[in-house]
N, C-alpha and C. Protein backbone atom coordinates (compact mmCIF):
# COMPACT_ATOMS: atom_id res chain seq x y z
N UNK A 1 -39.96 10.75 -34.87
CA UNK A 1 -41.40 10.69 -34.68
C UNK A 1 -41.74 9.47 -33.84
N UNK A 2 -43.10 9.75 -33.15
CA UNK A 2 -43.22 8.47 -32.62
C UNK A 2 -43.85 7.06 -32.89
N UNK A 3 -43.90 7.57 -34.09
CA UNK A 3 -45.10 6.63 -34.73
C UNK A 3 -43.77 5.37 -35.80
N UNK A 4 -42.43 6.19 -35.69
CA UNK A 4 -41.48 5.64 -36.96
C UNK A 4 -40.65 4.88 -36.01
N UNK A 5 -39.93 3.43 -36.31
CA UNK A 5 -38.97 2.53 -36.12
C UNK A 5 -37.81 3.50 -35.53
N UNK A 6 -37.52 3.39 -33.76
CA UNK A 6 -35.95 3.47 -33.84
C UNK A 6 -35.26 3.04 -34.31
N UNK A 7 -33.82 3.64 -34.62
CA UNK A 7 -32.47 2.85 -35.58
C UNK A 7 -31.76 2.96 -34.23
N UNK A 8 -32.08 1.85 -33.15
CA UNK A 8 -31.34 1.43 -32.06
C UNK A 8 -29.57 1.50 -32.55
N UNK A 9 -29.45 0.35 -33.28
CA UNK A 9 -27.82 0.89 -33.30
C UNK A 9 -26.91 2.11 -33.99
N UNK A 10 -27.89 2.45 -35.06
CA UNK A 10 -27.51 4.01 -35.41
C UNK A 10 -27.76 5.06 -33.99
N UNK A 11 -28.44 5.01 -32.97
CA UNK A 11 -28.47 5.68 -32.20
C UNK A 11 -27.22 5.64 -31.09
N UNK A 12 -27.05 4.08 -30.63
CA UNK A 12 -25.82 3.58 -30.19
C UNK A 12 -24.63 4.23 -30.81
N UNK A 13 -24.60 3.90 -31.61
CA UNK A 13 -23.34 4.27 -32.80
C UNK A 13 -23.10 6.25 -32.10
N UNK A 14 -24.23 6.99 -31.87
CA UNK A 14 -23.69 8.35 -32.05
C UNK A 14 -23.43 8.25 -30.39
N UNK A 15 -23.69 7.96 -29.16
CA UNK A 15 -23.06 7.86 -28.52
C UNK A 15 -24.31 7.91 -27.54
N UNK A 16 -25.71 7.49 -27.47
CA UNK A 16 -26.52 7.20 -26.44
C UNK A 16 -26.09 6.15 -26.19
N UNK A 17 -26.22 6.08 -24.76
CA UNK A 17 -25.95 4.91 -24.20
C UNK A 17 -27.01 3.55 -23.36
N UNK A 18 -28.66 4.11 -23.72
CA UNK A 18 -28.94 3.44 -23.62
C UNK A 18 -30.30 3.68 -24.55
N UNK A 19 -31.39 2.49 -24.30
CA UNK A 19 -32.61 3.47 -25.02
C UNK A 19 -33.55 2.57 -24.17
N UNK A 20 -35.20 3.06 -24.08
CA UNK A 20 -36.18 2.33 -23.66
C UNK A 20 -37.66 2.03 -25.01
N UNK A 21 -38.46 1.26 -24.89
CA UNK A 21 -38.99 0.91 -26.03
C UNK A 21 -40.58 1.14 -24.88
N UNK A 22 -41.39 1.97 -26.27
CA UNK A 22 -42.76 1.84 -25.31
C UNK A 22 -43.66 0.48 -25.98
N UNK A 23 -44.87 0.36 -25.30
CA UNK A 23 -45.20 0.73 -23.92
C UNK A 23 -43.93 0.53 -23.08
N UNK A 24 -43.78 1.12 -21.95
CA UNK A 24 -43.36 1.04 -20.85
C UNK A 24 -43.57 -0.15 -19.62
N UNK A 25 -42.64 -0.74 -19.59
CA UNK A 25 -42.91 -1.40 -18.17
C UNK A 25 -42.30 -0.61 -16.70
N UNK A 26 -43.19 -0.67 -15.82
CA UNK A 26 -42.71 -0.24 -15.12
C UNK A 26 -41.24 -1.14 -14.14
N UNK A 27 -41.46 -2.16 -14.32
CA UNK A 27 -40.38 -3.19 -13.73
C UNK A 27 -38.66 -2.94 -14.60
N UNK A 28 -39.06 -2.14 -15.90
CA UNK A 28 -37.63 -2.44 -16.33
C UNK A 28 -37.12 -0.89 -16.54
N UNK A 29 -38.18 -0.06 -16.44
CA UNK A 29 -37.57 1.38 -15.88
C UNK A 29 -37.09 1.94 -14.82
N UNK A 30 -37.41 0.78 -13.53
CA UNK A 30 -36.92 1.26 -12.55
C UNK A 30 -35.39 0.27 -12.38
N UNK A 31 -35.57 -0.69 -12.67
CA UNK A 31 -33.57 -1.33 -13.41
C UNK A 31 -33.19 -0.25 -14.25
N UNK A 32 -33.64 0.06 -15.27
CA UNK A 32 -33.25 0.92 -15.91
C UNK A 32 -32.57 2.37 -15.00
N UNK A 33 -33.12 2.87 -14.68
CA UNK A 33 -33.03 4.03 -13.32
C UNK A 33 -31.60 3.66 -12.35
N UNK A 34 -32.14 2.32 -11.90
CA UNK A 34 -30.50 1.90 -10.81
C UNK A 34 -29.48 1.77 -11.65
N UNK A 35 -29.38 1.01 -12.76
CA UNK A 35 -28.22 1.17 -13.45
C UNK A 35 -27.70 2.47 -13.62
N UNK A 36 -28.90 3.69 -14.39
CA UNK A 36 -28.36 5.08 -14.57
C UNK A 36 -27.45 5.80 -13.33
N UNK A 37 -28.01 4.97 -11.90
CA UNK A 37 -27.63 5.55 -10.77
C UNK A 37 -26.22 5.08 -10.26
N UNK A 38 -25.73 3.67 -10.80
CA UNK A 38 -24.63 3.31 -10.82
C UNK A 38 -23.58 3.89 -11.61
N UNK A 39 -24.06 4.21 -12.75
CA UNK A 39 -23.22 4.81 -13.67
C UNK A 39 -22.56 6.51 -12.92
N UNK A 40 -23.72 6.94 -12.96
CA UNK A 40 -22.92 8.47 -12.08
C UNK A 40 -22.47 8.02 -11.33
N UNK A 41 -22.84 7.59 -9.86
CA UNK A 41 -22.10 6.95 -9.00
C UNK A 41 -20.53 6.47 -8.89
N UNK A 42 -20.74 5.51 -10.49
CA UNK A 42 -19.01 5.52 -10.60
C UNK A 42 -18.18 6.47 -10.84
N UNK A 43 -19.03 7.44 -11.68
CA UNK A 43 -18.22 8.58 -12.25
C UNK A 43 -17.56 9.45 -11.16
N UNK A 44 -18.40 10.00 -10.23
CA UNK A 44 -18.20 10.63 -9.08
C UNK A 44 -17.29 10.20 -8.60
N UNK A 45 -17.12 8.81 -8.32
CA UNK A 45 -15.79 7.96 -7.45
C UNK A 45 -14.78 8.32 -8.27
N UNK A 46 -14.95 7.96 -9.57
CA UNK A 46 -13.53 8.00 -10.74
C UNK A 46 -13.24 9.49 -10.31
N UNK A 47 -14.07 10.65 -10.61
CA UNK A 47 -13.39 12.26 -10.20
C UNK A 47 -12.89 12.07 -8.70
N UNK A 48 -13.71 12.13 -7.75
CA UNK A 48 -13.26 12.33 -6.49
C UNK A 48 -11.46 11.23 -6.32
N UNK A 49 -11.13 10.20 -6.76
CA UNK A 49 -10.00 9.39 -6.89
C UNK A 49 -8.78 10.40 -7.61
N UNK A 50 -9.67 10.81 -9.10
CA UNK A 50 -8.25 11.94 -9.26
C UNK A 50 -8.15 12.96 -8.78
N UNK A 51 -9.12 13.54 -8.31
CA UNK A 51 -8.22 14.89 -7.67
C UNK A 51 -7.78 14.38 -6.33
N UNK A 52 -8.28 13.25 -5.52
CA UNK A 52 -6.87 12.82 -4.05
C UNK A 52 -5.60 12.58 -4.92
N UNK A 53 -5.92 12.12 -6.09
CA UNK A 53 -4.05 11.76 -6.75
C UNK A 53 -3.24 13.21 -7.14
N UNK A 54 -4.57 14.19 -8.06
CA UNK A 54 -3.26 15.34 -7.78
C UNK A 54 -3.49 16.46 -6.74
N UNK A 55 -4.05 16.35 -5.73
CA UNK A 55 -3.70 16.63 -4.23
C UNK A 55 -2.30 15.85 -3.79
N UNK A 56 -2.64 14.41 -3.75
CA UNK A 56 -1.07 14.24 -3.30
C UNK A 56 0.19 14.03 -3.99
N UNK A 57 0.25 14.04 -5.06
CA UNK A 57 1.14 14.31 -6.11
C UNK A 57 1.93 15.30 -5.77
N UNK A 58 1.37 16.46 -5.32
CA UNK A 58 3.07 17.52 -5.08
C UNK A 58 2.90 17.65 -3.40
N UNK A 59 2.22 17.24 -2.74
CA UNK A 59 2.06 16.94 -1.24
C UNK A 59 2.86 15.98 -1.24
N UNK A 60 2.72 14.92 -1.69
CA UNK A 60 3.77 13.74 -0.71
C UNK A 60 4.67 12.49 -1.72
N UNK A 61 5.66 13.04 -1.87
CA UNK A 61 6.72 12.64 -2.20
C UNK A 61 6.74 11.25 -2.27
N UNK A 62 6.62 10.50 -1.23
CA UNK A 62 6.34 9.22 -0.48
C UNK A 62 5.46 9.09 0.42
N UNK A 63 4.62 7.55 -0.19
CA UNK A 63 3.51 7.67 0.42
C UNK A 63 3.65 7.43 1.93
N UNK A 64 2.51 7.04 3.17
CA UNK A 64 2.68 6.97 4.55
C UNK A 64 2.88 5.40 4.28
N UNK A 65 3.32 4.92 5.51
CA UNK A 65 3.17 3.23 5.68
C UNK A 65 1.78 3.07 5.38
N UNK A 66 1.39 1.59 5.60
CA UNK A 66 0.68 0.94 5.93
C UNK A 66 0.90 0.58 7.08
N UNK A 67 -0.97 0.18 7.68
CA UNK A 67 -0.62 -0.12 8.96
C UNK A 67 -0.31 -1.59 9.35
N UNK A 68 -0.72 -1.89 10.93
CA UNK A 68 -0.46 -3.43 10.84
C UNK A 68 -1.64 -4.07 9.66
N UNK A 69 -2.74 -4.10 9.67
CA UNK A 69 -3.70 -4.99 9.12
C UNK A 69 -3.60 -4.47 7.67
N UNK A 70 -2.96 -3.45 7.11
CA UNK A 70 -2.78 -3.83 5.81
C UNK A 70 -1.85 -4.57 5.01
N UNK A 71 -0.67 -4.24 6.03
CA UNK A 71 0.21 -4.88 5.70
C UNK A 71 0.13 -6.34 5.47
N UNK A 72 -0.08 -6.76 6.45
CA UNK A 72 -0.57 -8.28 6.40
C UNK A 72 -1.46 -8.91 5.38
N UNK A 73 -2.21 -7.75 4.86
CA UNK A 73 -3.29 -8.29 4.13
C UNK A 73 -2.45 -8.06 2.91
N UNK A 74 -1.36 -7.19 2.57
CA UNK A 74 -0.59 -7.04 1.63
C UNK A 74 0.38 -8.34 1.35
N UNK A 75 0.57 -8.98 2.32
CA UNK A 75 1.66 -10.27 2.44
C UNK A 75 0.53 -11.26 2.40
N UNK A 76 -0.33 -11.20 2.50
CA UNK A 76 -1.21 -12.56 2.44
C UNK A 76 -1.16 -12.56 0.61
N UNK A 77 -1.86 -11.54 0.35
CA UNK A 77 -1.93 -11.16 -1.01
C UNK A 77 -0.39 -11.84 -2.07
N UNK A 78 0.25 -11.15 -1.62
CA UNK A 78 1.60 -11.56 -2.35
C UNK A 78 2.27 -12.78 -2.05
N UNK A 79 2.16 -13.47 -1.40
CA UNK A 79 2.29 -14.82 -0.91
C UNK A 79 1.12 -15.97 -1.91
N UNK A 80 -0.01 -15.45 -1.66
CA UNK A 80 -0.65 -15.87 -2.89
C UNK A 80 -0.41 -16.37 -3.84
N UNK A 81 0.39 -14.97 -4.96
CA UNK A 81 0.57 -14.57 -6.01
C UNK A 81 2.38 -15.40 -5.98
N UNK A 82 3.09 -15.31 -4.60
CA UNK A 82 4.27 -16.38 -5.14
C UNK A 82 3.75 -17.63 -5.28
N UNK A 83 2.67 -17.70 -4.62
CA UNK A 83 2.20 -19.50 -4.74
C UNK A 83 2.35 -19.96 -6.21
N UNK A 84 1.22 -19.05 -6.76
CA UNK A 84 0.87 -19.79 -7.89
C UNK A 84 1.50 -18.86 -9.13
N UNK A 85 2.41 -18.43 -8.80
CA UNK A 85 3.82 -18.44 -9.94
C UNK A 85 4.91 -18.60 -9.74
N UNK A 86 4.84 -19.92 -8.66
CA UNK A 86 6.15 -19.76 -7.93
C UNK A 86 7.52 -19.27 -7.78
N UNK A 87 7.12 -17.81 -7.54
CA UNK A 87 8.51 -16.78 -7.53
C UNK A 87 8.80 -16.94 -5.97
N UNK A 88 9.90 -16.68 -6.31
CA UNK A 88 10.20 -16.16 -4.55
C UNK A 88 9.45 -14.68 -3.87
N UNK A 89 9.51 -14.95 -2.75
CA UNK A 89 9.02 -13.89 -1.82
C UNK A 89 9.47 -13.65 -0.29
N UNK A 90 10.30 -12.65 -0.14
CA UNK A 90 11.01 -12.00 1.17
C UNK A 90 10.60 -11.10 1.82
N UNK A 91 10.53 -11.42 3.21
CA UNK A 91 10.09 -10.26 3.70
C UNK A 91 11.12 -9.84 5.00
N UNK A 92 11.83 -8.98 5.97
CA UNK A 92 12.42 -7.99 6.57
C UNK A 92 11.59 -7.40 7.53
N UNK A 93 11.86 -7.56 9.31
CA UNK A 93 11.35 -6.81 9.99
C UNK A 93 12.54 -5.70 10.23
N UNK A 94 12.12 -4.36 10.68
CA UNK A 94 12.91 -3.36 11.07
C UNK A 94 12.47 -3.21 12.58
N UNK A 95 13.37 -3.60 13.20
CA UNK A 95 13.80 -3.07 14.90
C UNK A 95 14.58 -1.04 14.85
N UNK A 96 13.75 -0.68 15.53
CA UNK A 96 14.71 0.53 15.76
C UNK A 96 15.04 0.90 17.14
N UNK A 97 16.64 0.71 17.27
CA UNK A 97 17.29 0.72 18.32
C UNK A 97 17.29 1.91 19.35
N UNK A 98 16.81 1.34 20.51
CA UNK A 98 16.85 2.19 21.28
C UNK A 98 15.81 3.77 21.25
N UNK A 99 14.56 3.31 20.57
CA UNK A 99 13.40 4.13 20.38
C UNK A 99 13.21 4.56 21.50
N UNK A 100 12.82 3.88 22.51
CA UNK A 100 12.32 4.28 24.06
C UNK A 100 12.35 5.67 24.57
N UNK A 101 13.78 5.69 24.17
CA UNK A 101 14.42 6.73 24.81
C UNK A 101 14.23 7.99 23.91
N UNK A 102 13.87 8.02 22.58
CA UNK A 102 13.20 9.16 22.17
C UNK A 102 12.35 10.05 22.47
N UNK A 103 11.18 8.84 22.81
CA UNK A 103 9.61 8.87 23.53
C UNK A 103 10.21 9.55 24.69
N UNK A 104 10.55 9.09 25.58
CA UNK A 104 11.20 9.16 27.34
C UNK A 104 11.60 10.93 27.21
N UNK A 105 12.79 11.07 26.70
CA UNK A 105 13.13 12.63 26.35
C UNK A 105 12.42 13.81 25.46
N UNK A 106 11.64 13.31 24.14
CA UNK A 106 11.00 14.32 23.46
C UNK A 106 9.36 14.02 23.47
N UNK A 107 8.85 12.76 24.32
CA UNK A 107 7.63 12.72 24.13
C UNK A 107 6.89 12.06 22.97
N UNK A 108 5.91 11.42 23.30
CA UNK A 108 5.28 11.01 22.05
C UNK A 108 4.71 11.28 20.87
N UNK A 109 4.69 12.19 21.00
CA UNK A 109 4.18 13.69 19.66
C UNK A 109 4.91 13.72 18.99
N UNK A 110 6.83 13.83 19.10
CA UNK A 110 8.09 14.03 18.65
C UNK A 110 7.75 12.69 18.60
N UNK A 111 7.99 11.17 18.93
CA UNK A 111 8.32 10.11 18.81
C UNK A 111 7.39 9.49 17.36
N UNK A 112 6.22 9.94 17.32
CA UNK A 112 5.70 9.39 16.03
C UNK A 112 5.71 10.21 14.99
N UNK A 113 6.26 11.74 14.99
CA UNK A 113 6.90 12.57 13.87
C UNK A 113 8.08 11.75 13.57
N UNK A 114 9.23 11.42 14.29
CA UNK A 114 10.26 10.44 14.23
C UNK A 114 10.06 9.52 13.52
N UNK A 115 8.99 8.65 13.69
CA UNK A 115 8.77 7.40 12.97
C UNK A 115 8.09 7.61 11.66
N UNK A 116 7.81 8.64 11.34
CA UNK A 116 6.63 8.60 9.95
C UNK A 116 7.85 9.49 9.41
N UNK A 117 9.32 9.90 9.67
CA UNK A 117 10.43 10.30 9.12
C UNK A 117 11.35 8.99 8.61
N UNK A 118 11.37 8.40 9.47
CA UNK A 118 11.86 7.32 8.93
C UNK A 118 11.17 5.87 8.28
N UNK A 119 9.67 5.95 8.41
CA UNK A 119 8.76 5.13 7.32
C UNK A 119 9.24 6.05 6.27
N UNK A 120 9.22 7.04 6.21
CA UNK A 120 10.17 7.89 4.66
C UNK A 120 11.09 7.10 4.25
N UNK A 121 11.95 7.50 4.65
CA UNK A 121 13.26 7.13 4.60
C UNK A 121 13.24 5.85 3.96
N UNK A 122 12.67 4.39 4.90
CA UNK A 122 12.75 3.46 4.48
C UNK A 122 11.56 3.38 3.27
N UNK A 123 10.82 3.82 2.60
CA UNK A 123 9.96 3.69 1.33
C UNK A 123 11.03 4.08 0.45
N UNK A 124 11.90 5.40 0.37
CA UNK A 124 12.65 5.71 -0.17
C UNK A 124 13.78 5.06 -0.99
N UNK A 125 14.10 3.62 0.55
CA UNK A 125 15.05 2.74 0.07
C UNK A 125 14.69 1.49 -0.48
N UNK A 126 13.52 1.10 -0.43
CA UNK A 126 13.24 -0.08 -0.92
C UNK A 126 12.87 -0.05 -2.26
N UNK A 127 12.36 -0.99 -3.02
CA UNK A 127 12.15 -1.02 -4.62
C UNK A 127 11.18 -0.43 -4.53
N UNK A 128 9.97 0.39 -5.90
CA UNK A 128 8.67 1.11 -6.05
C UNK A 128 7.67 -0.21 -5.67
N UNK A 129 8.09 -0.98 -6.23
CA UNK A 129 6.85 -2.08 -5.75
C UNK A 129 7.17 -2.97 -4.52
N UNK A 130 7.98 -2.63 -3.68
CA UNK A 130 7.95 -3.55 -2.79
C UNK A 130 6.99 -2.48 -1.28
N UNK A 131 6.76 -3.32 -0.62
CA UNK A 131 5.40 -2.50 0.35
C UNK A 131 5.96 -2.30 1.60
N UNK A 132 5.44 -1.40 2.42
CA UNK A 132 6.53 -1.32 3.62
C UNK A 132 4.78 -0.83 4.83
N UNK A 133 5.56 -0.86 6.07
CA UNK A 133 3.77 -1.13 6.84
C UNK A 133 4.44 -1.32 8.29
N UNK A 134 3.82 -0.57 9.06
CA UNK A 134 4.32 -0.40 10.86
C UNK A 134 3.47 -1.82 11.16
N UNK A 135 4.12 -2.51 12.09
CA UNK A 135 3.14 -3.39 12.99
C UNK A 135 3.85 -3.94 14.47
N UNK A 136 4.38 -2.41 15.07
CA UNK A 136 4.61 -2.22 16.60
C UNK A 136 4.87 -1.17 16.56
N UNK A 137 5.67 -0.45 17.38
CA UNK A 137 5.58 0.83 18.08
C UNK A 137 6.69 1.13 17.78
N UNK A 138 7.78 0.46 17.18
CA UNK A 138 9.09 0.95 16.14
C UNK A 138 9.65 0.00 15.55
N UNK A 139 8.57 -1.15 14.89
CA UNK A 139 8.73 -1.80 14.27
C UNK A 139 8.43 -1.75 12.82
N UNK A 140 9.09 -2.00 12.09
CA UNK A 140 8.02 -2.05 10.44
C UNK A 140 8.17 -3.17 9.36
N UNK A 141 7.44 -3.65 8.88
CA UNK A 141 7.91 -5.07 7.98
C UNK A 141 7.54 -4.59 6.81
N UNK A 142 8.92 -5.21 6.09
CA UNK A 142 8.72 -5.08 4.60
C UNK A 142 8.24 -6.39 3.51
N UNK A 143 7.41 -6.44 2.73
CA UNK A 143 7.12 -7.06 1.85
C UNK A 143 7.95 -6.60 0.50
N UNK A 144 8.61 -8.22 0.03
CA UNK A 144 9.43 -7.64 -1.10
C UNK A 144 9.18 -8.94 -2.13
N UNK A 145 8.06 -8.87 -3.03
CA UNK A 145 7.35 -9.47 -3.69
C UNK A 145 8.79 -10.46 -4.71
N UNK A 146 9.02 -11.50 -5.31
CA UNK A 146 9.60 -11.67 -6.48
C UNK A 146 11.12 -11.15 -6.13
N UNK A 147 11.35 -11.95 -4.59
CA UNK A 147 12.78 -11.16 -4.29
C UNK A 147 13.30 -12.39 -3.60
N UNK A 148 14.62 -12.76 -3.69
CA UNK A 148 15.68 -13.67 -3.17
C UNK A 148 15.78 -13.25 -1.64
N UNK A 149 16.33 -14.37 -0.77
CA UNK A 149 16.87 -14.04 0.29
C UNK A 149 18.19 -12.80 0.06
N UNK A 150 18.92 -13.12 -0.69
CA UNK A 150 20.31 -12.42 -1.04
C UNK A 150 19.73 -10.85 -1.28
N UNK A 151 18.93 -11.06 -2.24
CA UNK A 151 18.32 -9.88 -2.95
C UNK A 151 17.94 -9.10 -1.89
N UNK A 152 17.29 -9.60 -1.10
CA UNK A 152 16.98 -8.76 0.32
C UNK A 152 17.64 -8.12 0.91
N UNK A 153 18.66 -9.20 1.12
CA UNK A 153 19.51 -8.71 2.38
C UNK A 153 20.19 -7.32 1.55
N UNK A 154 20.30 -7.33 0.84
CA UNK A 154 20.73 -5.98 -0.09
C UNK A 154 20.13 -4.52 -0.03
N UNK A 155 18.84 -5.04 -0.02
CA UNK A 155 17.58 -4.24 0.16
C UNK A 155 17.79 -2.83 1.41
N UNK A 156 17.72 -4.87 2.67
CA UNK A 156 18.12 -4.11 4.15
C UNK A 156 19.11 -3.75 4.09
N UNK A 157 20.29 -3.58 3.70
CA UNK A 157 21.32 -2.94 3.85
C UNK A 157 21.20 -1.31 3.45
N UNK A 158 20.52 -1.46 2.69
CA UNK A 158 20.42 0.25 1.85
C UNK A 158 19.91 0.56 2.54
N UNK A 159 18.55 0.01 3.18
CA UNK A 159 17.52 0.71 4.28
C UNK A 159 18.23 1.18 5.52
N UNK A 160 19.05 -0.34 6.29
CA UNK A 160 19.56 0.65 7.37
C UNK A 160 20.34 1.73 6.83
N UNK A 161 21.40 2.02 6.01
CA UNK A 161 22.35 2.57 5.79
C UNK A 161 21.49 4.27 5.68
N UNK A 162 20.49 4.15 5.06
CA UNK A 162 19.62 5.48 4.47
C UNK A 162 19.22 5.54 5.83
N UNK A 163 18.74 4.56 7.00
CA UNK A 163 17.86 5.57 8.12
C UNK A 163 18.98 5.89 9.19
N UNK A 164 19.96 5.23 9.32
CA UNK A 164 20.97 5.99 10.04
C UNK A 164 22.03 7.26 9.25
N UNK A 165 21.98 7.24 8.02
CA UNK A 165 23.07 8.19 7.34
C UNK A 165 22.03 9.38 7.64
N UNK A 166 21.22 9.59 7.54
CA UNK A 166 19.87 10.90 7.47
C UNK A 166 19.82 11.35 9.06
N UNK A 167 20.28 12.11 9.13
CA UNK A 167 19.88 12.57 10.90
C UNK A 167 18.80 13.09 11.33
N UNK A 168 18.14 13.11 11.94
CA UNK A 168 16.70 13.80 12.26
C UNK A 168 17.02 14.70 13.40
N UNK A 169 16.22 15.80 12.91
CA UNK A 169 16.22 16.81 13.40
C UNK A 169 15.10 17.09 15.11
N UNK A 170 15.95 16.88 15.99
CA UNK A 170 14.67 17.27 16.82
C UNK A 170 15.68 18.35 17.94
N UNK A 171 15.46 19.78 17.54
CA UNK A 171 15.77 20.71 17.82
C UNK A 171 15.94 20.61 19.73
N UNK A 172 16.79 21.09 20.13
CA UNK A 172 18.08 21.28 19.64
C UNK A 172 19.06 20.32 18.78
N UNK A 173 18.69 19.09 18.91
CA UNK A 173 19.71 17.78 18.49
C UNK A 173 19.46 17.18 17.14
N UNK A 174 20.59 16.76 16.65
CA UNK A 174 20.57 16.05 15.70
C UNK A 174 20.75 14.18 16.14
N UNK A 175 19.34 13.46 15.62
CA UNK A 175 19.16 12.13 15.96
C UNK A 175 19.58 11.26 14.94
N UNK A 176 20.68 10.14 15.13
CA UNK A 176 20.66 9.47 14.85
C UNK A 176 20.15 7.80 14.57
N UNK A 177 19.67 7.66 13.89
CA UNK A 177 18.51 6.91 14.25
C UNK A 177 19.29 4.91 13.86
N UNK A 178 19.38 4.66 14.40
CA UNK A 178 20.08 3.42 14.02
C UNK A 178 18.65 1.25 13.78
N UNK A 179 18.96 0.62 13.12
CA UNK A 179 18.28 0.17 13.16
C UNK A 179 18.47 -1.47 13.42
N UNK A 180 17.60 -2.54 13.58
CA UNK A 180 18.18 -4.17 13.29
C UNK A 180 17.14 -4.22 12.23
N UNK A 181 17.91 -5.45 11.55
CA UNK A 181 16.96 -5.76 10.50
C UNK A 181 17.12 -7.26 10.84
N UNK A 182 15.90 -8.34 10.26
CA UNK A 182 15.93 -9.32 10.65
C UNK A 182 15.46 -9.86 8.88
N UNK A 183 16.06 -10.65 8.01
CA UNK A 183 15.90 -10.83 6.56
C UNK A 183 15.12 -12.59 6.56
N UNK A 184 14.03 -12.95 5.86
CA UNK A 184 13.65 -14.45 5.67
C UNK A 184 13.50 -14.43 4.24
N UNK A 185 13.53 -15.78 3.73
CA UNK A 185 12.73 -15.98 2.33
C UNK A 185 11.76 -17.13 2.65
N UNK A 186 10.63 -16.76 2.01
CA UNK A 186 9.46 -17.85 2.18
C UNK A 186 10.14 -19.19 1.35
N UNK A 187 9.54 -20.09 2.02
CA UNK A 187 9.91 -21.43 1.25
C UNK A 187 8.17 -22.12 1.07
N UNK A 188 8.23 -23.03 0.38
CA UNK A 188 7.02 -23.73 0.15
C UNK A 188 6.17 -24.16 1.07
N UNK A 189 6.71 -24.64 2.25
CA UNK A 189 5.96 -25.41 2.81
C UNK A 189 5.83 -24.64 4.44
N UNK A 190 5.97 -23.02 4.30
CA UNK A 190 5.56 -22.33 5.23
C UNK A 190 4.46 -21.33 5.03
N UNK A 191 3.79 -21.07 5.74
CA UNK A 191 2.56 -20.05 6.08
C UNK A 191 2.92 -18.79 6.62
N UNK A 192 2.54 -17.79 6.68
CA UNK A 192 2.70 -16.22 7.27
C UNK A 192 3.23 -16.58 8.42
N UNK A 193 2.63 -17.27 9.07
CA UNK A 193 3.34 -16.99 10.85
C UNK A 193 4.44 -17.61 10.91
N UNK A 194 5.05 -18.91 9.90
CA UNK A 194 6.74 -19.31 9.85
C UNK A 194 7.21 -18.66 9.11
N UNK A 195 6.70 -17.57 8.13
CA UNK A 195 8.23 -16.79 8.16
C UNK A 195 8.15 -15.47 8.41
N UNK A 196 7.18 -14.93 9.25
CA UNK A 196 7.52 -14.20 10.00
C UNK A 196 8.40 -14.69 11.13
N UNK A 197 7.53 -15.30 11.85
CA UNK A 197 8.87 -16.35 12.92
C UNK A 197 10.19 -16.00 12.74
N UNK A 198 10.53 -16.51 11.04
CA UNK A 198 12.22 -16.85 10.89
C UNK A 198 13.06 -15.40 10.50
N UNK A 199 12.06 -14.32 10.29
CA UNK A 199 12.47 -12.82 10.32
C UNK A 199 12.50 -12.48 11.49
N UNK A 200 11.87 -12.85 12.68
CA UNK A 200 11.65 -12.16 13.68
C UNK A 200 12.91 -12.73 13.96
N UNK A 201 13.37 -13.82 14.45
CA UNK A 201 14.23 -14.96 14.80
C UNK A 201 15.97 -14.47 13.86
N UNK A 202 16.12 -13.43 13.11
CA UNK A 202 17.19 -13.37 12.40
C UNK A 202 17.44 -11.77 12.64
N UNK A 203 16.05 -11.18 13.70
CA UNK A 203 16.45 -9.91 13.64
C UNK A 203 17.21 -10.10 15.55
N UNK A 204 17.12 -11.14 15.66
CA UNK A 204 17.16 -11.05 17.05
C UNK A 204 18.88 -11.56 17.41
């Protein structure tokens, strides 16, 4: 009735989630209103998020790279996070040998089917949490969060070994795809661009 005391938290309790008290202001019904509008709002995001997850759930095996600017923003991030728990953190550029000549003979259409075969490949070989991300034209750097120099170089070894053992198919031929890897470990008193530097500098 309207004349009788709400039991605000007995009402809470059954699962309203909010309530308004008259008179009415108009200043706190229309907050009232944006909040309600945030709330669906999120909800919508939360549905629309799971069904892209089981859309790609039996679509894609492994996810695509990242590109250059995420990547980076992925290594800024984790560089961070070695700062201030001071773990180690390694990262690996991938050179792939003699790409040119893919492009040159099958074209660039075939040349970046090629490469998003072997961004496979290499997600495949690295740890679930370590991040992998193009940033040249058959280049790709890996971020390997809470990982040794040694530990790495281990890493890259599986990687090349997986993108040259896998042949790619570009009809008529079977491609072998061969790679350089260049391995650093961050040390304390370097920034993103020295150890990229000392990866670039070890793939060379």
């Amino acid at each position: 009735m309207a004349d009788q005391e709400v039991d605000v938290p007995k009402g809470l309790g059954l699962g309203i989630d909010d309530h308004l008290c008259k008179p009415l202001k108009e200043s706190e019904l229309r907050a009232q209103l944006k909040v309600g509008e945030r709330v669906i709002r999120s909800h919508e995001e939360l549905a629309e998020g799971r069904e892209a997850l089981q859309f790609r759930a039996p679509h894609d095996s492994v996810p695509p790279p990242w590109n250059r600017k995420a990547i980076m923003d992925l290594l800024r991030m984790e560089l961070s996070r070695a700062k201030r728990s001071q773990t180690p953190l390694s990262v690996f550029f991938i050179d792939l040998n003699l790409f040119e000549l893919v492009n040159d003979r099958c074209g660039h259409l075939v040349g970046e089917d090629v490469l998003l075969r072997v961004a496979n490949k290499v997600s495949r070989a690295v740890r679930e949490y370590d991040h992998v991300g193009r940033c040249g034209v058959e280049e790709f750097l890996v971020v390997l969060p809470d990982c040794t120099a040694e530990a790495a170089q281990e890493v890259a070894e599986r990687v090349r070994q997986r993108v040259y053992d896998e042949a790619i198919a570009i009809p008529p031929l079977q491609v072998n795809i061969t790679a350089s890897i260049g391995v650093a470990q961050w040390h304390p008193s370097q920034e993103i661009p020295e150890l990229l530097h000392q990866a670039d500098t070890a793939l060379r």
